[in-house]
C-alpha atoms as a PDB file:
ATOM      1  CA  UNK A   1       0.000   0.000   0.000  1.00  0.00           C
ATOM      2  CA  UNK A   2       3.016   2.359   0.757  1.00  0.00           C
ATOM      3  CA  UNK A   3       4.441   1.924  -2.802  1.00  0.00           C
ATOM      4  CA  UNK A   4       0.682   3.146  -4.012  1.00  0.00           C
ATOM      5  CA  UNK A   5       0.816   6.074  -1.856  1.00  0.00           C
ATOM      6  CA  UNK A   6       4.405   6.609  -3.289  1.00  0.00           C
ATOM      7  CA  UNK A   7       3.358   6.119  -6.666  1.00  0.00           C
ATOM      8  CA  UNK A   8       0.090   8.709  -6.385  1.00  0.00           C
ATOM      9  CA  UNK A   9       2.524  11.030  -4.823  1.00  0.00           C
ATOM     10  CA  UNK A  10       4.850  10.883  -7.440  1.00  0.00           C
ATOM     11  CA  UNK A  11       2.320  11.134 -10.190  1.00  0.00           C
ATOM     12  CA  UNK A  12       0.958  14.463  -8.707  1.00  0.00           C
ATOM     13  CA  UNK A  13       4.141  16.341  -8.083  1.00  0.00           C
ATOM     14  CA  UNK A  14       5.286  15.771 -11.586  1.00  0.00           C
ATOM     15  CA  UNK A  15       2.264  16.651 -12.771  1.00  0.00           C
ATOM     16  CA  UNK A  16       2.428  19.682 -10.917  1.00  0.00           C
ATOM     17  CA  UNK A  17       5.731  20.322 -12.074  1.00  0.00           C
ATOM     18  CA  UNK A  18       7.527  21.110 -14.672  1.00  0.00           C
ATOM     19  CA  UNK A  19       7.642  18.933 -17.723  1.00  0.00           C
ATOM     20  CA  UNK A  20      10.543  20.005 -19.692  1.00  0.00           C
ATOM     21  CA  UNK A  21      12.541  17.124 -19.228  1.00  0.00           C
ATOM     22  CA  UNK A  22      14.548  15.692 -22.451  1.00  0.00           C
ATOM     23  CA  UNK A  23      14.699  12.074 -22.880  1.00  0.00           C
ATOM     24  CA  UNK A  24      18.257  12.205 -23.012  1.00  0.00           C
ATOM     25  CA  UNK A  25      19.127  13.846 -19.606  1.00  0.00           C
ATOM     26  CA  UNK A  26      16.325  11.865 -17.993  1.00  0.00           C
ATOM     27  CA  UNK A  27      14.724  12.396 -14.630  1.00  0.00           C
ATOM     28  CA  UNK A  28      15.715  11.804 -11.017  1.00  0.00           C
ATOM     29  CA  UNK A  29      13.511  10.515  -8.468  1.00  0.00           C
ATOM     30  CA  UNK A  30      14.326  10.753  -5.077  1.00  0.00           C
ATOM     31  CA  UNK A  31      12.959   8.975  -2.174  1.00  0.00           C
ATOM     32  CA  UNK A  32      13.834   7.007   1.231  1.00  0.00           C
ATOM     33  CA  UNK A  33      12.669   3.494   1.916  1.00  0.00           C
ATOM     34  CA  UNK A  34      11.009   2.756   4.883  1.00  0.00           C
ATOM     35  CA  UNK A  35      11.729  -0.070   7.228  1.00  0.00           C
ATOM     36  CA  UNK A  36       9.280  -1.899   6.086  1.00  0.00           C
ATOM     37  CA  UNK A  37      10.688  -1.844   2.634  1.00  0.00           C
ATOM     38  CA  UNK A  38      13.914  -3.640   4.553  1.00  0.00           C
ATOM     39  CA  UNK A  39      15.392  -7.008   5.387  1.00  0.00           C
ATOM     40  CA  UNK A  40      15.796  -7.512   9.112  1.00  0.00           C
ATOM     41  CA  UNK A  41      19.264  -7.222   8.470  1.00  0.00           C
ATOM     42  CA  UNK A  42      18.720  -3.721   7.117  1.00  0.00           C
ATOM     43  CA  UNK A  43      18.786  -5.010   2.792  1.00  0.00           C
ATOM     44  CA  UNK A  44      16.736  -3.369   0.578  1.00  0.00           C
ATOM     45  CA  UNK A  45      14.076  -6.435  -0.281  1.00  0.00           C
ATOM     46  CA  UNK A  46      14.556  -7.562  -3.969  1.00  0.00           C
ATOM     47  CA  UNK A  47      11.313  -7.356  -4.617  1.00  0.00           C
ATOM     48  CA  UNK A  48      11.453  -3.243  -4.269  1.00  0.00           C
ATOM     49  CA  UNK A  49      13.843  -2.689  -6.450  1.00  0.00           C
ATOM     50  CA  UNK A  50      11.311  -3.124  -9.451  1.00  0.00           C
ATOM     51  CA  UNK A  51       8.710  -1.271  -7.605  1.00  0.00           C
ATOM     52  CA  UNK A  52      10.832   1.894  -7.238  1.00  0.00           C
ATOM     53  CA  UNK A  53      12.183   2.173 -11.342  1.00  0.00           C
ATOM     54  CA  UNK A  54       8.608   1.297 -11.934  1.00  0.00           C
ATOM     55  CA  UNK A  55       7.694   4.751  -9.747  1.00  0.00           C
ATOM     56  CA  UNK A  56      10.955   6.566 -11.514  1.00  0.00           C
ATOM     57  CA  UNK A  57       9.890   5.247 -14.690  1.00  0.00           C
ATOM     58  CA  UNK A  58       6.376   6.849 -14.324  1.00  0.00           C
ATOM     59  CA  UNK A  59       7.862  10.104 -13.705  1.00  0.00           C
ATOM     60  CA  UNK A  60      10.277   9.822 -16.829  1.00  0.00           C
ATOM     61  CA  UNK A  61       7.231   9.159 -18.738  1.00  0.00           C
ATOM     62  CA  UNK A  62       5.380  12.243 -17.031  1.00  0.00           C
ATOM     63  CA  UNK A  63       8.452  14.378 -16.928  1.00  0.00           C
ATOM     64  CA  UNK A  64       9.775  14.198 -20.173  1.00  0.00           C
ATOM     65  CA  UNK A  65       5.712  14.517 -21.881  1.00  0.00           C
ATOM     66  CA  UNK A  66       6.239  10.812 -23.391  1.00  0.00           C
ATOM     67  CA  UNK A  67       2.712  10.073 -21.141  1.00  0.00           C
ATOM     68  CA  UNK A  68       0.863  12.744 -22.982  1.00  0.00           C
ATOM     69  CA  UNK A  69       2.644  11.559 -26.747  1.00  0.00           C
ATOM     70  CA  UNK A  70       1.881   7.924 -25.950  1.00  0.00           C
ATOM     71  CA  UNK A  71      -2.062   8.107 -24.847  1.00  0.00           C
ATOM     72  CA  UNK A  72      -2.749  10.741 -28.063  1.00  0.00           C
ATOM     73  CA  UNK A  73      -1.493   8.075 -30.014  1.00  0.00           C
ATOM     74  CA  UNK A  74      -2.872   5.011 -28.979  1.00  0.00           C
ATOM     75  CA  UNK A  75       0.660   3.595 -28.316  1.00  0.00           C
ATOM     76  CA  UNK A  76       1.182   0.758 -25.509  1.00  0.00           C
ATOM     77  CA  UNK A  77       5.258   0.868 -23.820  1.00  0.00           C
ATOM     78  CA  UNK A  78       6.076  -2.161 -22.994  1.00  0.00           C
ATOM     79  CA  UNK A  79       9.270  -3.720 -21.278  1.00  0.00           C
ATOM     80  CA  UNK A  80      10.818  -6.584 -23.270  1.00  0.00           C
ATOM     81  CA  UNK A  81      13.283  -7.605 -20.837  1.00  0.00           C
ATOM     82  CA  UNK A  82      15.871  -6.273 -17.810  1.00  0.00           C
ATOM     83  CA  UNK A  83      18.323  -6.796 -16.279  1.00  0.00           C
ATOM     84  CA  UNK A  84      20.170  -5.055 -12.939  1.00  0.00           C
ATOM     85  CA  UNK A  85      23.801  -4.840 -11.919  1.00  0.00           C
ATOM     86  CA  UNK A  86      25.115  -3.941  -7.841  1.00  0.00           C
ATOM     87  CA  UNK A  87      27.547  -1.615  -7.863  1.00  0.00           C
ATOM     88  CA  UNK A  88      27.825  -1.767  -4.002  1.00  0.00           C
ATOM     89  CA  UNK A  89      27.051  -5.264  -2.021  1.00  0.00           C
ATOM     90  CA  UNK A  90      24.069  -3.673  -0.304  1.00  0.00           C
ATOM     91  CA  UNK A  91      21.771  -0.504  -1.223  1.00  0.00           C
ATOM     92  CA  UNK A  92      22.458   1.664   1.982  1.00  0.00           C
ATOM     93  CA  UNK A  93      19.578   3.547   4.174  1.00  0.00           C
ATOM     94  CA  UNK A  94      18.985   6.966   3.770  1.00  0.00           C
ATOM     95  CA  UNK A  95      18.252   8.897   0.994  1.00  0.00           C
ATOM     96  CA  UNK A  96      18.472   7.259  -2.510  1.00  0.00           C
ATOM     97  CA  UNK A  97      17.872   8.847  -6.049  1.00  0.00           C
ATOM     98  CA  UNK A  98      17.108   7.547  -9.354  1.00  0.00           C
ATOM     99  CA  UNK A  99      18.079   8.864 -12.506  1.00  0.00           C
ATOM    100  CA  UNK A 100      16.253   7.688 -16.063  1.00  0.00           C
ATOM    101  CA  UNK A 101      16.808   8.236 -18.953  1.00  0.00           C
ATOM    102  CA  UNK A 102      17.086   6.744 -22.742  1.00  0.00           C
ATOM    103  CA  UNK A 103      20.111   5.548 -23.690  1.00  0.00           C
ATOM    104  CA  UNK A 104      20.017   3.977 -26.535  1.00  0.00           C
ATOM    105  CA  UNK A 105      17.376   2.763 -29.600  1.00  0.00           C
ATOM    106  CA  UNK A 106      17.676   0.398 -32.543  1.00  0.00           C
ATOM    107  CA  UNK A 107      14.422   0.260 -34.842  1.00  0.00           C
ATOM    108  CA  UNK A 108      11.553  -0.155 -32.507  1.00  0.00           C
ATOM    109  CA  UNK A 109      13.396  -1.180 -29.718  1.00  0.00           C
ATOM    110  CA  UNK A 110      14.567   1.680 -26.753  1.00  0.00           C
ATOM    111  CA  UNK A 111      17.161   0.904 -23.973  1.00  0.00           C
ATOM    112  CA  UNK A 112      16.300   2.828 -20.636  1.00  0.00           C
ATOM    113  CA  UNK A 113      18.621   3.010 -18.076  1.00  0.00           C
ATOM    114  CA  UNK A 114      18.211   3.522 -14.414  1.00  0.00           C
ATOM    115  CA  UNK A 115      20.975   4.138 -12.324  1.00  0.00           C
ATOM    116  CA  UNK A 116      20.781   4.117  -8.619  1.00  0.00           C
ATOM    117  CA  UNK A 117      22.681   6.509  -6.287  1.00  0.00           C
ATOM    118  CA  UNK A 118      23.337   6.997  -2.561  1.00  0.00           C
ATOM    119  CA  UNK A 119      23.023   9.858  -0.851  1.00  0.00           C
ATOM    120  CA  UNK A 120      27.128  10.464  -1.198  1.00  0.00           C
ATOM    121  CA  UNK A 121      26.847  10.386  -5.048  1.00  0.00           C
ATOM    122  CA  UNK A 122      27.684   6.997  -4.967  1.00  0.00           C
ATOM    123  CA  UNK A 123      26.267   4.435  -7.807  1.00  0.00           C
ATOM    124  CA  UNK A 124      24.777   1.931  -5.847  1.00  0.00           C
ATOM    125  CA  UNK A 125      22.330  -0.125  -9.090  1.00  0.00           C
ATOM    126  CA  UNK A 126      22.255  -0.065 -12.574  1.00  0.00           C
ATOM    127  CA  UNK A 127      19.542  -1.239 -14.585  1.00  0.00           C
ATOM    128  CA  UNK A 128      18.464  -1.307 -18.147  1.00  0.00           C
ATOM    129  CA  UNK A 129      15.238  -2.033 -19.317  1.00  0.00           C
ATOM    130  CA  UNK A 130      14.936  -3.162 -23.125  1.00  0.00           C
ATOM    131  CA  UNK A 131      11.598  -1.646 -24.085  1.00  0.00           C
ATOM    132  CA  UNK A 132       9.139  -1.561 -27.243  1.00  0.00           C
ATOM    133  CA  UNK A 133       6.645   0.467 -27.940  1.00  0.00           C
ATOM    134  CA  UNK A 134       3.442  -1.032 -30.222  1.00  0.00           C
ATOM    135  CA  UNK A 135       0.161   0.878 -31.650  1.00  0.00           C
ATOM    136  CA  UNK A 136      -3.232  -1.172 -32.853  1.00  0.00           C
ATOM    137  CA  UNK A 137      -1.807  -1.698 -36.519  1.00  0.00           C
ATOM    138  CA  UNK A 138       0.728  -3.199 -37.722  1.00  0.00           C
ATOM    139  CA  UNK A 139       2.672  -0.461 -37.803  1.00  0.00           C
ATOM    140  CA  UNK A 140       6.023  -0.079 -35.682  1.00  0.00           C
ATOM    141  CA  UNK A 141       6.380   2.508 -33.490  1.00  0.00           C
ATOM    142  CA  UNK A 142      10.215   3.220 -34.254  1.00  0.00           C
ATOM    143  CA  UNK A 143      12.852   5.331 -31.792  1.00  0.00           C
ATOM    144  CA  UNK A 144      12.501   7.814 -34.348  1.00  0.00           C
ATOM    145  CA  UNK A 145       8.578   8.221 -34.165  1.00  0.00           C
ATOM    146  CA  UNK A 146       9.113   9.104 -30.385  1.00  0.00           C
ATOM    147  CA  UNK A 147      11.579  11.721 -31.139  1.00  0.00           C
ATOM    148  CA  UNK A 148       9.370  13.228 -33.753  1.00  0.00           C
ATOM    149  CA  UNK A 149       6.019  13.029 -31.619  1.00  0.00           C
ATOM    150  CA  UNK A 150       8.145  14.915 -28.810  1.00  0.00           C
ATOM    151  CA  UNK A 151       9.895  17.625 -31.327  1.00  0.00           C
ATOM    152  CA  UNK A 152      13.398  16.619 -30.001  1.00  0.00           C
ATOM    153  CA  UNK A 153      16.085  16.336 -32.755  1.00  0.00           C
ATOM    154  CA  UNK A 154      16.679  12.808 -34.352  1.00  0.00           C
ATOM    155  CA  UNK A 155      19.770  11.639 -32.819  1.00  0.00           C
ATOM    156  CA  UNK A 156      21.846   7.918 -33.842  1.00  0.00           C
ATOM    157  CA  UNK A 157      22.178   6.041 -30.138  1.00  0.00           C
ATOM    158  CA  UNK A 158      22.779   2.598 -30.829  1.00  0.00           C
ATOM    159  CA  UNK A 159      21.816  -0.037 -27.647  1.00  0.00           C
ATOM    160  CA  UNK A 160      24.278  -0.738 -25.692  1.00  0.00           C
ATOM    161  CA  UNK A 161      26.263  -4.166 -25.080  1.00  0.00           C
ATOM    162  CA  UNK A 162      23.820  -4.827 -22.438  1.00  0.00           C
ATOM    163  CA  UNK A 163      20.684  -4.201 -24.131  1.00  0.00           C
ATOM    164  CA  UNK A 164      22.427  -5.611 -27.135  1.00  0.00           C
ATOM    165  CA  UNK A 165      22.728  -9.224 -25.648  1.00  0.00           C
ATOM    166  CA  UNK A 166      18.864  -8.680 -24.057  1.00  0.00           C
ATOM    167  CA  UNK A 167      17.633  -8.140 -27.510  1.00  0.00           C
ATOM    168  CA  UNK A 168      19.454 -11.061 -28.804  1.00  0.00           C
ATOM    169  CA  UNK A 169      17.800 -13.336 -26.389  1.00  0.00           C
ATOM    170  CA  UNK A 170      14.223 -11.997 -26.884  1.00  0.00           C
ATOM    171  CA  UNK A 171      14.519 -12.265 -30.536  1.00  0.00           C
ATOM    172  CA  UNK A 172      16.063 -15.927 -30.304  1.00  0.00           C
ATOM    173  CA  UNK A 173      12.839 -16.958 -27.884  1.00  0.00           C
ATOM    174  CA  UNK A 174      10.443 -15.186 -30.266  1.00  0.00           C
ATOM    175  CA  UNK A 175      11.610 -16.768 -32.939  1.00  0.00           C
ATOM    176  CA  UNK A 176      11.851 -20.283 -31.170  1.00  0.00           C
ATOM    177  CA  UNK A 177       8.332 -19.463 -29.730  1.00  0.00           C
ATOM    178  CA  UNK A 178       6.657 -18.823 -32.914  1.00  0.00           C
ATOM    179  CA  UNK A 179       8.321 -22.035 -34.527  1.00  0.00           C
ATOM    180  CA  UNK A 180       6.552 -23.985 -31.574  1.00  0.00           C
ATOM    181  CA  UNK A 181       3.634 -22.394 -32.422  1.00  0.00           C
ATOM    182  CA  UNK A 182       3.773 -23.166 -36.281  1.00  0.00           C
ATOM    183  CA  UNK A 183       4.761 -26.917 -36.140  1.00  0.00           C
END
């Protein structure tokens, strides 16, 4: 129920706000976890860490306008596949931050990363979500729309290593999945 709360919160003061964030420089969320959002042993339960870049992600989307581009045009985001890296052995208590932002795109296919930090500056998580956007048709919904729909200047950002070897494994499973399907 606290994530919810967290989550309207969130929605409200960026909507409130000021939406003139680029997709580029991203977004930072900041927040504290609550005990309850803890381990006995003080660690961050695993199951939060998705929860909070789900909250960060909203208020990239809200932040940078991509909310308002994707409901005019019917489009549905949708996260192909993650994956998260510790920079420290635990995420520490206090104050943490999140900063999103796109890093990369190939065809219809956007990398998003979301990297953690302590309240020293330190890098505590890195994630990267490999995302696709899709519309009713059959259309794609390229890297390229979304930088038209938003009026931001068509830049070349290839996917990264990471997102790289993600895509490679959903396209080998779709494909394997859809010879399943066929035989």
């Amino acid at each position: 129920m606290d994530l919810f709360f967290s989550l309207l919160l969130t929605v409200i003061r960026t909507y409130l706000g000021p939406r003139d964030a680029d997709v580029w420089n991203g977004t930072r969320y900041s927040f504290k976890p609550k005990f309850w959002d803890r381990t006995r042993g003080g660690q961050l339960f695993p199951s939060r860490i998705p929860s909070f870049i789900d909250i960060s992600l909203i208020n990239f989307f809200i932040g940078t306008r991509m909310s308002a581009v994707v409901r005019r045009n019917g489009w549905i985001p949708i996260v192909v596949s993650s994956v998260q890296t510790r920079r420290q052995p635990e995420i520490p208590g206090g104050e943490l931050e999140i900063h999103t932002r796109v890093v990369g795109w190939e065809d219809q296919y956007v990398e998003i990363e979301h990297t953690w930090f302590d309240a020293n500056g330190a890098e505590v998580l890195n994630s990267v979500y490999l995302t696709r956007v899709t519309h009713a048709g059959r259309d794609k919904v390229t890297g390229a729309d979304m930088l038209r729909e938003l009026g931001e200047a068509y830049v070349e950002a290839p996917l990264s290593p990471t997102a790289r070897g993600l895509l490679e494994e959903y396209l080998r499973v779709k494909d394997a999945n859809q010879a399943l399907s066929l035989a």
